[in-house]
N, C-alpha and C. Protein backbone atom coordinates (compact mmCIF):
# COMPACT_ATOMS: atom_id res chain seq x y z
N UNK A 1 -52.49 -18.48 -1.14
CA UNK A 1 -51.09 -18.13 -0.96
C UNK A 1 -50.26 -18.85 -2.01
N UNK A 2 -49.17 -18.44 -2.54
CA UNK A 2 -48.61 -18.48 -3.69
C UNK A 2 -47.64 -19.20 -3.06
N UNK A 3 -46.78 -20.19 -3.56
CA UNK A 3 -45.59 -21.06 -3.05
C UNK A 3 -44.77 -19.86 -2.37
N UNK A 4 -43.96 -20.35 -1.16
CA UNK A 4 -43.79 -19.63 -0.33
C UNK A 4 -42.26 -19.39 -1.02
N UNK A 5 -41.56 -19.94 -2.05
CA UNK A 5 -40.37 -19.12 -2.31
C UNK A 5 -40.32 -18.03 -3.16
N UNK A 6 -41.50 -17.69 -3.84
CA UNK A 6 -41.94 -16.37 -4.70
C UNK A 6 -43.11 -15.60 -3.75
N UNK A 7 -43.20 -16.04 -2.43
CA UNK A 7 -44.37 -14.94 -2.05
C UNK A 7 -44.44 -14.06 -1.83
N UNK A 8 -43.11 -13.63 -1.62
CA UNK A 8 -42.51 -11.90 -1.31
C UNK A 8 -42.18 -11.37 -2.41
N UNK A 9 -42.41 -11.71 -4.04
CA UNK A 9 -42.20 -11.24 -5.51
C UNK A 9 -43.18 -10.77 -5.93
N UNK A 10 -44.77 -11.57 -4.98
CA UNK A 10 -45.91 -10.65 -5.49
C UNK A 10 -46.28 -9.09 -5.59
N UNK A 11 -46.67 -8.15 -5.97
CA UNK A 11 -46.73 -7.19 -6.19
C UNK A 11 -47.19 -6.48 -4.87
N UNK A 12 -46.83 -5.05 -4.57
CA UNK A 12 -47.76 -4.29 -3.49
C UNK A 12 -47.99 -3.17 -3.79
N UNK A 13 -49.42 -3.38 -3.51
CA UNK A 13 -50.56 -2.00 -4.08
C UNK A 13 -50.38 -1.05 -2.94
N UNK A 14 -49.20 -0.10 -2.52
CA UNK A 14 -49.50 0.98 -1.85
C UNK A 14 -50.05 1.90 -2.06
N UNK A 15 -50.25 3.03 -1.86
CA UNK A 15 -50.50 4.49 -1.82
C UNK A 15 -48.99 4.77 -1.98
N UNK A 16 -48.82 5.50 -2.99
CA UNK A 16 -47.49 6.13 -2.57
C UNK A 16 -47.98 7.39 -3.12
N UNK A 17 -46.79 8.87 -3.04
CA UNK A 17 -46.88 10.23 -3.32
C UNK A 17 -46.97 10.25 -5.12
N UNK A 18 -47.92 11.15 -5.41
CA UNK A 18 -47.77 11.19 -6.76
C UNK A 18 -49.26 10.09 -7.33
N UNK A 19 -49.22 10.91 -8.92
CA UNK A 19 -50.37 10.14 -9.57
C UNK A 19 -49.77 9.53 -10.88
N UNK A 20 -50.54 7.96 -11.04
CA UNK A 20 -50.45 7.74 -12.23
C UNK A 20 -50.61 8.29 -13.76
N UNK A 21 -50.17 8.27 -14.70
CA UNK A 21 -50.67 9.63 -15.75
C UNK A 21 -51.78 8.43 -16.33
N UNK A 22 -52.21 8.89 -17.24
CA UNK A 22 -52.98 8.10 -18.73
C UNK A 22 -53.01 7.05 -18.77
N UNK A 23 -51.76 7.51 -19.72
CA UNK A 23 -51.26 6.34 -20.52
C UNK A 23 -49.86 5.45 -19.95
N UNK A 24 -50.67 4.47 -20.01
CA UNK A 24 -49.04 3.72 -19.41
C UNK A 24 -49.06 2.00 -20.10
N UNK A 25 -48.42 1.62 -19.57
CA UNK A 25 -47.90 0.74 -19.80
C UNK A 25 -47.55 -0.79 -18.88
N UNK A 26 -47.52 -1.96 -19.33
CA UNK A 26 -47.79 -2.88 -18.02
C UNK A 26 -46.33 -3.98 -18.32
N UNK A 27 -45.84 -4.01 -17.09
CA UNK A 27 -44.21 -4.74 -17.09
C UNK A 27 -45.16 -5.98 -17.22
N UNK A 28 -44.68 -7.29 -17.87
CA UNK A 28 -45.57 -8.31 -18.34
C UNK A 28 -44.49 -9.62 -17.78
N UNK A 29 -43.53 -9.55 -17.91
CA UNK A 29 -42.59 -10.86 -17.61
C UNK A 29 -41.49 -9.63 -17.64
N UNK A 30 -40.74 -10.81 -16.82
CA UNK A 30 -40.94 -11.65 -15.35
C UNK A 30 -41.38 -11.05 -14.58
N UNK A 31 -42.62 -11.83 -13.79
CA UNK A 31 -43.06 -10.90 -12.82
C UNK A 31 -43.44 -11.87 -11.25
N UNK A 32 -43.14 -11.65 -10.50
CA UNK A 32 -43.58 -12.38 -9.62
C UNK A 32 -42.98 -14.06 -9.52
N UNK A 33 -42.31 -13.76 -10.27
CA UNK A 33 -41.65 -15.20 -10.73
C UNK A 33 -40.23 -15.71 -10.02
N UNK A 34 -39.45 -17.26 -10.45
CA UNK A 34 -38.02 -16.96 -10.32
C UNK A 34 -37.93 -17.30 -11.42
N UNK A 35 -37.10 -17.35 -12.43
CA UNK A 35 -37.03 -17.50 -13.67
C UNK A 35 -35.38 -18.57 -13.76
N UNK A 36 -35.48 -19.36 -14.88
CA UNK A 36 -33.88 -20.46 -14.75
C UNK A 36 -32.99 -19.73 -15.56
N UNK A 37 -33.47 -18.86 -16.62
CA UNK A 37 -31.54 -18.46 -17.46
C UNK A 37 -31.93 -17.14 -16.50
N UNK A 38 -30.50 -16.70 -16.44
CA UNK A 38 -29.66 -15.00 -16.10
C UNK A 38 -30.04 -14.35 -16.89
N UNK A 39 -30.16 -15.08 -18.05
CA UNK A 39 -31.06 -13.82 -18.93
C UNK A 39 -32.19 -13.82 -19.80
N UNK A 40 -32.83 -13.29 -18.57
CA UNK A 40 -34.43 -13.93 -18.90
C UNK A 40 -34.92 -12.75 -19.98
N UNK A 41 -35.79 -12.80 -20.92
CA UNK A 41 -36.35 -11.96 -21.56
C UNK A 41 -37.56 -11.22 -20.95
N UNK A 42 -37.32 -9.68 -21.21
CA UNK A 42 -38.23 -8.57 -20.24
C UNK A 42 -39.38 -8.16 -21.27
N UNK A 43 -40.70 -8.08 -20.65
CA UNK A 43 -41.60 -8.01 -21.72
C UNK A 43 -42.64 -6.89 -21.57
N UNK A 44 -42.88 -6.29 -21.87
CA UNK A 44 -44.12 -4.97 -21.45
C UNK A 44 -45.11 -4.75 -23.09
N UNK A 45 -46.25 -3.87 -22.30
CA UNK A 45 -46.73 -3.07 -23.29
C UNK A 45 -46.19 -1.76 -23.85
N UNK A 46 -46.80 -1.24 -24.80
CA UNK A 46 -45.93 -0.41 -25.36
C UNK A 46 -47.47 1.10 -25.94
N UNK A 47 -47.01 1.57 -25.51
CA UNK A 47 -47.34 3.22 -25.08
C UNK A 47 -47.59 3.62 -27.04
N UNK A 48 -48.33 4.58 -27.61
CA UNK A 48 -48.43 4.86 -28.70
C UNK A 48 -47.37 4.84 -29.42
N UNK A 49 -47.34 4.40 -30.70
CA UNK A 49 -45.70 4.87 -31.34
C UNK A 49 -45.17 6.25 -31.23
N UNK A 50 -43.43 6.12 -31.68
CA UNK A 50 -42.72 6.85 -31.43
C UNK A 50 -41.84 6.88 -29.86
N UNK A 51 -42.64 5.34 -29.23
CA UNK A 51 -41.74 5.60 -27.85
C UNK A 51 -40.66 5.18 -28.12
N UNK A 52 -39.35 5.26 -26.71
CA UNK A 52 -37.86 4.04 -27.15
C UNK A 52 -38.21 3.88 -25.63
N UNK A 53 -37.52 2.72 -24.94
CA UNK A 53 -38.02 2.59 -24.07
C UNK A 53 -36.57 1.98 -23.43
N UNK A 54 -36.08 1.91 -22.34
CA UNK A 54 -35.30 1.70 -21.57
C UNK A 54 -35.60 0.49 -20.08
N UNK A 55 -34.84 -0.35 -20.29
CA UNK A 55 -35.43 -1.34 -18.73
C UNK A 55 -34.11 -1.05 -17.95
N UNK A 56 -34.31 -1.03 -16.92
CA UNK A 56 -33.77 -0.63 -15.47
C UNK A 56 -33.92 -1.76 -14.66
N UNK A 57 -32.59 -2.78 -14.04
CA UNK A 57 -32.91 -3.87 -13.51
C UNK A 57 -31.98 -3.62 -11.95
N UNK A 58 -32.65 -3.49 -10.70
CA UNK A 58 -31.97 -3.55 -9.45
C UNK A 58 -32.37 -4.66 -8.76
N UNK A 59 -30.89 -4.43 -7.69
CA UNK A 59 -31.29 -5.72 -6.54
C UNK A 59 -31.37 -4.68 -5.34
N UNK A 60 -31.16 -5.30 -4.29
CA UNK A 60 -31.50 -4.59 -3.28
C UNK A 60 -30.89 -3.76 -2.99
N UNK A 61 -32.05 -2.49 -2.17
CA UNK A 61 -31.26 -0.96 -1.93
C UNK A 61 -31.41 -0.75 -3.12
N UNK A 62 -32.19 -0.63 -4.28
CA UNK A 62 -31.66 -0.07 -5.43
C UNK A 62 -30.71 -0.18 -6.64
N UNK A 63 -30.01 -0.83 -6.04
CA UNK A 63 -28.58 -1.29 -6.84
C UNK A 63 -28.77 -1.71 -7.97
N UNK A 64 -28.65 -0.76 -9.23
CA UNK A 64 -28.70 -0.99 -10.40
C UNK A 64 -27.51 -1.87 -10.41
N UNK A 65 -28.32 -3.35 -11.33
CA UNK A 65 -27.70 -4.02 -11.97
C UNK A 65 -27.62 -4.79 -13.44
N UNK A 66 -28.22 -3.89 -13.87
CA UNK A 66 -28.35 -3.93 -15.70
C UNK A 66 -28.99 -3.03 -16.45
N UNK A 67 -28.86 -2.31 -17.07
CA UNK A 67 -29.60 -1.12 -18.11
C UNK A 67 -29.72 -1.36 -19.93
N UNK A 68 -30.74 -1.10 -19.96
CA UNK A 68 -30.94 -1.88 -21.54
C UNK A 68 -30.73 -0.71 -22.45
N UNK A 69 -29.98 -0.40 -23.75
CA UNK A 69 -30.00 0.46 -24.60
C UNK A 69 -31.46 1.30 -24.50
N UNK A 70 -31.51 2.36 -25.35
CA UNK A 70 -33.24 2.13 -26.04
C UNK A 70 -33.41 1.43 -26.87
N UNK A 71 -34.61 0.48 -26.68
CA UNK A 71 -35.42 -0.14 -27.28
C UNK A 71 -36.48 0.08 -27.85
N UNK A 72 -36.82 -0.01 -29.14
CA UNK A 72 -37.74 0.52 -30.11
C UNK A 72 -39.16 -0.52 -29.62
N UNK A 73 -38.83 -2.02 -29.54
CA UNK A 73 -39.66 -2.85 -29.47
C UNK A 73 -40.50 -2.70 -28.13
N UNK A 74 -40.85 -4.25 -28.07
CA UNK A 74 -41.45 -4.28 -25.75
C UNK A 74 -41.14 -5.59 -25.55
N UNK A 75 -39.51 -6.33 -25.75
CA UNK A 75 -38.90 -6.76 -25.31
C UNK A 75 -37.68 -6.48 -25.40
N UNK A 76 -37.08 -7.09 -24.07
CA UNK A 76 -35.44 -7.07 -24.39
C UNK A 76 -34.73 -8.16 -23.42
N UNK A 77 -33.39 -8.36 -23.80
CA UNK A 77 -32.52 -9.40 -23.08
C UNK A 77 -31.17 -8.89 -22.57
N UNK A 78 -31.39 -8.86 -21.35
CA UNK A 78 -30.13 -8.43 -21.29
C UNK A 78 -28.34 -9.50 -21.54
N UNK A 79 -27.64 -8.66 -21.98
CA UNK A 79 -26.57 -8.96 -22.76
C UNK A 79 -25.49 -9.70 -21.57
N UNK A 80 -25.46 -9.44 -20.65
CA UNK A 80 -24.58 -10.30 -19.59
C UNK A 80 -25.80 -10.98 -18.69
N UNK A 81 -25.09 -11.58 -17.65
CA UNK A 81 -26.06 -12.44 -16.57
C UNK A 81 -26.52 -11.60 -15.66
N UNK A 82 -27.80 -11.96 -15.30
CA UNK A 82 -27.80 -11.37 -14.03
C UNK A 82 -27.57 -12.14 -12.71
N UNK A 83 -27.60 -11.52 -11.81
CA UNK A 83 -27.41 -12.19 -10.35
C UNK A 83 -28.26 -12.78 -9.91
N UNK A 84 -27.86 -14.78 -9.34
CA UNK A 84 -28.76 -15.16 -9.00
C UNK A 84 -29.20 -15.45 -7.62
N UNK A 85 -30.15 -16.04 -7.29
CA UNK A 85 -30.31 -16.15 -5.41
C UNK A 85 -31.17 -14.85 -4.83
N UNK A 86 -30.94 -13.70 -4.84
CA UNK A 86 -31.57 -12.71 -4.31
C UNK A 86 -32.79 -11.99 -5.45
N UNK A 87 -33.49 -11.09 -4.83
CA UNK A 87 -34.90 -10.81 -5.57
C UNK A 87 -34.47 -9.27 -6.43
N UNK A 88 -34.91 -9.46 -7.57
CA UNK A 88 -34.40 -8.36 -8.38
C UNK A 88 -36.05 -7.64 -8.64
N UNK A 89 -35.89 -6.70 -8.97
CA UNK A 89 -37.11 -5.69 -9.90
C UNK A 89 -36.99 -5.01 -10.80
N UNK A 90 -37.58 -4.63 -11.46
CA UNK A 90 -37.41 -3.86 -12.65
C UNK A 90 -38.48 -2.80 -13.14
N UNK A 91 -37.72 -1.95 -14.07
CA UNK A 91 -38.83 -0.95 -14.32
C UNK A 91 -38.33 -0.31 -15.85
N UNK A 92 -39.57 0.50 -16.73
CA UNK A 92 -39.18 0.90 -17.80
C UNK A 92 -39.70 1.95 -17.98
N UNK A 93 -38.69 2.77 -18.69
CA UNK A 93 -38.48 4.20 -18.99
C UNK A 93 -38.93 4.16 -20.31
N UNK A 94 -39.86 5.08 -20.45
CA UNK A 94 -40.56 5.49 -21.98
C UNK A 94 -39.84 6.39 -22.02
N UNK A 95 -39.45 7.02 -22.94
CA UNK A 95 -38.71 8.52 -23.68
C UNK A 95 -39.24 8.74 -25.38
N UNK A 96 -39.58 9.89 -25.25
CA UNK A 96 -39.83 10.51 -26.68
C UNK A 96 -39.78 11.73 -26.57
N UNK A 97 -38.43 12.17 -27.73
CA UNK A 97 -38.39 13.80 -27.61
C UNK A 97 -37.51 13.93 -25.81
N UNK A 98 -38.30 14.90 -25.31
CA UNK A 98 -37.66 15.49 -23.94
C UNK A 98 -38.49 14.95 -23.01
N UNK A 99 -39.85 14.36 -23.53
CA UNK A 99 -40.83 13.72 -22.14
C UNK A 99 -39.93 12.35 -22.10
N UNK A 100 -40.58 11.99 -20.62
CA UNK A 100 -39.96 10.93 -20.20
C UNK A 100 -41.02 10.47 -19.32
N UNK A 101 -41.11 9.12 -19.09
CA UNK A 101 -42.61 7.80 -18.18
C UNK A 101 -41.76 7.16 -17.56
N UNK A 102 -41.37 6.91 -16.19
CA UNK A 102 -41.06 6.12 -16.06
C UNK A 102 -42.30 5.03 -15.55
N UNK A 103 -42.09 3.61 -15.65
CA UNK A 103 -43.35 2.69 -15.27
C UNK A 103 -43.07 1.49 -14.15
N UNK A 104 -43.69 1.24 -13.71
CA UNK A 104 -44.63 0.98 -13.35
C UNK A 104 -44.84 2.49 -12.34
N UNK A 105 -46.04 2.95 -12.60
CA UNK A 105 -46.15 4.40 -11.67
C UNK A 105 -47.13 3.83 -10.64
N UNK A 106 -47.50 5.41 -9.48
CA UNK A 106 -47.73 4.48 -8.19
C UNK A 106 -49.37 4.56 -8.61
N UNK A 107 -49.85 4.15 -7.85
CA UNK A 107 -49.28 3.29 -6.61
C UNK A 107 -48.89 1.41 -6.92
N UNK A 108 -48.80 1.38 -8.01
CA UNK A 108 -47.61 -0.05 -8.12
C UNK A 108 -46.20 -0.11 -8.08
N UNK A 109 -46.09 -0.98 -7.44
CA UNK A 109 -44.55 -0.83 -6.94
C UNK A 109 -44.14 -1.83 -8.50
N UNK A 110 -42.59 -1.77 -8.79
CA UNK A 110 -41.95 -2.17 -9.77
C UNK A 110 -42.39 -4.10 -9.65
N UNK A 111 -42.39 -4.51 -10.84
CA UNK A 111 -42.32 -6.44 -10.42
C UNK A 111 -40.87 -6.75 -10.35
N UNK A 112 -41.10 -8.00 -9.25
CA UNK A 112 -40.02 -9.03 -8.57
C UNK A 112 -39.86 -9.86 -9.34
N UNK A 113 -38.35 -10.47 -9.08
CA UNK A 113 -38.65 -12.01 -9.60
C UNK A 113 -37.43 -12.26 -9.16
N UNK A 114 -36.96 -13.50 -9.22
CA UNK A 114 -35.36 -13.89 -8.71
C UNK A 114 -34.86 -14.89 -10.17
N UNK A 115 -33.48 -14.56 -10.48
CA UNK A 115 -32.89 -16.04 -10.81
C UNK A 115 -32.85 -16.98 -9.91
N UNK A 116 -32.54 -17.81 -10.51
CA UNK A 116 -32.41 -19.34 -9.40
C UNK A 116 -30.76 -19.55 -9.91
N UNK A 117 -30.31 -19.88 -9.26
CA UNK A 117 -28.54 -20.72 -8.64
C UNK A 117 -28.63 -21.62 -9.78
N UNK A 118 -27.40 -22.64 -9.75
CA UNK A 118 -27.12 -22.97 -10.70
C UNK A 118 -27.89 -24.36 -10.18
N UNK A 119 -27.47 -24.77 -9.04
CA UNK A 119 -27.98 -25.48 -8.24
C UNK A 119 -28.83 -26.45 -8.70
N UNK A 120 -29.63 -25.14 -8.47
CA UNK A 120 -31.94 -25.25 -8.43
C UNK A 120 -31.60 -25.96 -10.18
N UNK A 121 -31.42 -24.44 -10.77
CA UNK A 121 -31.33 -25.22 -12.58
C UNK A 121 -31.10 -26.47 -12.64
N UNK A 122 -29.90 -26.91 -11.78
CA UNK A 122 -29.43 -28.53 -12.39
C UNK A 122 -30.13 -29.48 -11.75
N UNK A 123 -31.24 -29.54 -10.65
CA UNK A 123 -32.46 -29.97 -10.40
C UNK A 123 -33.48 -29.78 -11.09
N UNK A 124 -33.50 -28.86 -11.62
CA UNK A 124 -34.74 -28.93 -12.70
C UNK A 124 -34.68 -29.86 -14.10
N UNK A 125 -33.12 -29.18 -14.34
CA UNK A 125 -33.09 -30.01 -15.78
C UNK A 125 -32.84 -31.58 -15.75
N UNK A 126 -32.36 -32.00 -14.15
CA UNK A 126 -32.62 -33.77 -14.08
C UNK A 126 -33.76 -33.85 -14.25
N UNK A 127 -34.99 -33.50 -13.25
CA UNK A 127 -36.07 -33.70 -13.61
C UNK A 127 -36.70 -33.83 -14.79
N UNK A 128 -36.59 -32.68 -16.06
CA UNK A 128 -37.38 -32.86 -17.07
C UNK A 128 -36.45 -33.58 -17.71
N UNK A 129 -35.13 -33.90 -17.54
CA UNK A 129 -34.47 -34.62 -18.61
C UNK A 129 -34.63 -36.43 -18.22
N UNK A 130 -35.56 -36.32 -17.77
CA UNK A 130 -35.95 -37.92 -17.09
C UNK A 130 -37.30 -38.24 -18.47
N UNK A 131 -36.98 -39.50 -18.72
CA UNK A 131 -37.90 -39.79 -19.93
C UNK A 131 -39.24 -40.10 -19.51
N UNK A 132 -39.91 -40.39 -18.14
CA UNK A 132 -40.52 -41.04 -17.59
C UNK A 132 -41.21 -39.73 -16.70
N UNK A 133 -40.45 -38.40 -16.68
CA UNK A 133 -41.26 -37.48 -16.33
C UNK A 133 -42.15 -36.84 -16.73
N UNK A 134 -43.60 -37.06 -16.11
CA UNK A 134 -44.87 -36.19 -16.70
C UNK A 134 -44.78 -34.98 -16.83
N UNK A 135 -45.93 -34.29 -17.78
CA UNK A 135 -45.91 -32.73 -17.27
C UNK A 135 -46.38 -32.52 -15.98
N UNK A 136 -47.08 -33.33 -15.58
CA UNK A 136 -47.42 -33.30 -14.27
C UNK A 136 -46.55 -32.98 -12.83
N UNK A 137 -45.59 -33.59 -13.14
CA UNK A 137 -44.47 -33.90 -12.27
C UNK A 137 -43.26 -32.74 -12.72
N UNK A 138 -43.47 -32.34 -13.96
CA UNK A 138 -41.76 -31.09 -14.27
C UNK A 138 -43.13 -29.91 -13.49
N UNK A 139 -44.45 -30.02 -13.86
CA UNK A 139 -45.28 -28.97 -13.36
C UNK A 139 -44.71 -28.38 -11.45
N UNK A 140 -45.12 -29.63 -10.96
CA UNK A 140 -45.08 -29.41 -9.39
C UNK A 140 -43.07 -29.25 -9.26
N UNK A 141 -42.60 -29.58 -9.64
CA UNK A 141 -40.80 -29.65 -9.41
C UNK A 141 -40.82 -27.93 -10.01
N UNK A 142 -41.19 -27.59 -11.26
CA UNK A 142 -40.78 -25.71 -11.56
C UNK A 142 -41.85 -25.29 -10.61
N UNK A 143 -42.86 -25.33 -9.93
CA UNK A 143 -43.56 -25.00 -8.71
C UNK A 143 -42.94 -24.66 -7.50
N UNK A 144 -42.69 -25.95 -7.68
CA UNK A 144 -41.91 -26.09 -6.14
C UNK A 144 -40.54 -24.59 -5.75
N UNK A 145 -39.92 -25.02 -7.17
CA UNK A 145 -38.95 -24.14 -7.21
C UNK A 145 -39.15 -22.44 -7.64
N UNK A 146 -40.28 -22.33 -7.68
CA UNK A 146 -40.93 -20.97 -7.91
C UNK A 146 -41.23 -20.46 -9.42
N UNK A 147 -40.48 -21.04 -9.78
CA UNK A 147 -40.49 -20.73 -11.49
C UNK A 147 -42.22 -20.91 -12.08
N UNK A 148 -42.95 -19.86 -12.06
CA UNK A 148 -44.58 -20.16 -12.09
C UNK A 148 -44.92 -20.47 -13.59
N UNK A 149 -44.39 -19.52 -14.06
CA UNK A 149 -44.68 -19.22 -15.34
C UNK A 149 -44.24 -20.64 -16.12
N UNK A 150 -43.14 -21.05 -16.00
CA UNK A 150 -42.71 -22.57 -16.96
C UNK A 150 -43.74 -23.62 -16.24
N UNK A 151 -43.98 -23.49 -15.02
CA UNK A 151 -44.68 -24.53 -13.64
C UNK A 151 -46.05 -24.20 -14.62
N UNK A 152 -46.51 -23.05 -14.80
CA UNK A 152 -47.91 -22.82 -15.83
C UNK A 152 -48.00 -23.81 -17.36
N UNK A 153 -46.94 -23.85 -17.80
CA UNK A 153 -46.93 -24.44 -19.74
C UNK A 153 -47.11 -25.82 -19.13
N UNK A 154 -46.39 -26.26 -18.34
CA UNK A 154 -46.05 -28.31 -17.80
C UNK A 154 -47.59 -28.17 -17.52
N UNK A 155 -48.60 -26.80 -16.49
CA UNK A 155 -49.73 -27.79 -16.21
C UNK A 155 -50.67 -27.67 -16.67
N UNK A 156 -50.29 -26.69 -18.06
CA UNK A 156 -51.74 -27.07 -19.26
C UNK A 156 -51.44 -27.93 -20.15
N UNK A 157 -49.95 -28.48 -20.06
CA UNK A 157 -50.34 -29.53 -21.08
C UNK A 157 -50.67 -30.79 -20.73
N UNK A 158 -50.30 -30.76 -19.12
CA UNK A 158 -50.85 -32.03 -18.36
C UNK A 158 -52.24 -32.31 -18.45
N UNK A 159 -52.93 -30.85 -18.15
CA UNK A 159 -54.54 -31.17 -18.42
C UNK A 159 -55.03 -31.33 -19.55
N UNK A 160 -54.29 -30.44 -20.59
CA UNK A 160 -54.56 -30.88 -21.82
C UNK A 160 -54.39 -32.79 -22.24
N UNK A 161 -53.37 -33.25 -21.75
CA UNK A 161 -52.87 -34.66 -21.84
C UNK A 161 -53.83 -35.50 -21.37
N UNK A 162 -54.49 -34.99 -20.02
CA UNK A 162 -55.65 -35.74 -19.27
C UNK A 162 -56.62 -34.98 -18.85
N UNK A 163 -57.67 -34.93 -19.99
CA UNK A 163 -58.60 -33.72 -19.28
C UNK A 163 -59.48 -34.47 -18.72
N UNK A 164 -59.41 -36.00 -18.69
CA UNK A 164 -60.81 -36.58 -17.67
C UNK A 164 -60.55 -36.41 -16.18
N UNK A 165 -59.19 -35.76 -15.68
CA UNK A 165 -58.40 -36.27 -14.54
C UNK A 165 -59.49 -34.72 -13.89
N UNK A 166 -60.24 -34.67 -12.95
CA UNK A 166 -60.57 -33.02 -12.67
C UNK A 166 -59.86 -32.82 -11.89
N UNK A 167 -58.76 -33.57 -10.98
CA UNK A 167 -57.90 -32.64 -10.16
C UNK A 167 -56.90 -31.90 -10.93
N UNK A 168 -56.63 -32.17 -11.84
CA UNK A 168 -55.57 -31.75 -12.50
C UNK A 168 -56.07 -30.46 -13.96
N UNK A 169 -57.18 -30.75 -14.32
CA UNK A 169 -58.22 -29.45 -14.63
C UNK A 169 -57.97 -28.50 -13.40
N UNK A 170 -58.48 -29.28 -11.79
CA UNK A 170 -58.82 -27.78 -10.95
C UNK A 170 -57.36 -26.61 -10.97
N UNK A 171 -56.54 -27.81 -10.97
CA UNK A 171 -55.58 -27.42 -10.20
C UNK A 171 -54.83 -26.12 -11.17
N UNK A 172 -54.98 -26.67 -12.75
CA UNK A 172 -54.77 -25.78 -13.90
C UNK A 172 -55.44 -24.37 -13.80
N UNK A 173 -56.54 -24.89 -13.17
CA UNK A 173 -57.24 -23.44 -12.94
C UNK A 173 -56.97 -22.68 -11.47
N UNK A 174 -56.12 -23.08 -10.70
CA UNK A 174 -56.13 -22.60 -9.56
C UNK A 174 -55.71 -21.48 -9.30
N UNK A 175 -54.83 -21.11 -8.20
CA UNK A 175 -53.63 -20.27 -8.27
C UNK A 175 -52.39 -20.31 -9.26
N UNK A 176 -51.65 -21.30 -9.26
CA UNK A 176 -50.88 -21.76 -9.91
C UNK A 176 -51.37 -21.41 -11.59
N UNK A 177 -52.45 -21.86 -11.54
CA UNK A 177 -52.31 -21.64 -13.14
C UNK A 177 -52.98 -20.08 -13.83
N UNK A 178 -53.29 -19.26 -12.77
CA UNK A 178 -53.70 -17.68 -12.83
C UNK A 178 -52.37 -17.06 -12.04
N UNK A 179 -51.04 -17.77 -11.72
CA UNK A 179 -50.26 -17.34 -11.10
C UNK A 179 -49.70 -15.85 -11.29
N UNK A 180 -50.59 -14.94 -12.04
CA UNK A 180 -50.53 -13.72 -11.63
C UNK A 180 -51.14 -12.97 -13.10
């Protein structure tokens, strides 16, 4: 089980109506995550050339709350903040010509992730802004606070820092550090 303030961000493999096509494409970040800036950078694969691709960001009920130009690349940032505290998802629109993909198709549902408050941030950044803090320790504090993916970089370089330590090897290899 995944820290219990991202466990409802993990993905769900339903059945839903409809088939996946071919070719597609995989939402890559943020996923399952909470992430610390409003504007986190969105990352996917990218479908043969000639796509433009569009990200679609809602909160709950649907509620579009950010839309990205087309994008030639398979990232983007969105240009204002987004909303933090509640669980957002996202999804991206391939377009070329008159066809159109939208992705993640079923039966995957779109990926979660939340901002974090300003709050959480200004707990985090005491923490790592402490001279005396390990990676060990910013590891379990962006853990704690759901942020997996940054909680992932603090705990390979911890093991990297101490690879005789094997709890801290296992732990690199655990959940946490395959956190999705």
């Amino acid at each position: 089980v995944l820290f219990r303030s991202v466990s409802e961000l993990q993905p769900i493999h339903e059945v839903l109506m409809g088939s996946a096509s071919e070719a597609r494409i995989n939402l890559t970040a943020p996923t399952a995550t909470a992430v610390v800036t409003a504007r986190p950078v969105f990352r996917w694969t990218a479908l043969e050339s000639g796509w433009t691709y569009r990200v679609r960001i809602f909160a709950a009920g649907f509620q579009l709350v950010a839309e990205s130009p087309g994008v030639m690349g398979t990232e983007w940032t969105p240009a204002t903040d987004l909303p933090s505290g509640g669980n957002l998802e996202w999804q991206v629109t391939a377009v070329r010509g008159d066809e159109r993909r939208t992705f993640p198709q079923p039966p995957l549902s779109p990926p979660k992730f939340r901002v974090l408050d300003s709050a959480a941030v200004a707990r985090l950044q005491k923490i790592t802004a402490r001279p005396d803090a390990s990676d060990l320790v910013k590891a379990a504090a962006y853990a704690e606070a759901g942020v997996l993916d940054d909680a992932k970089v603090f705990l390979k370089k911890a093991a990297a820092e101490q690879p005789a330590r094997a709890e801290i090897q296992k732990l690199a290899e655990s959940q946490i550090g395959r956190a999705h």
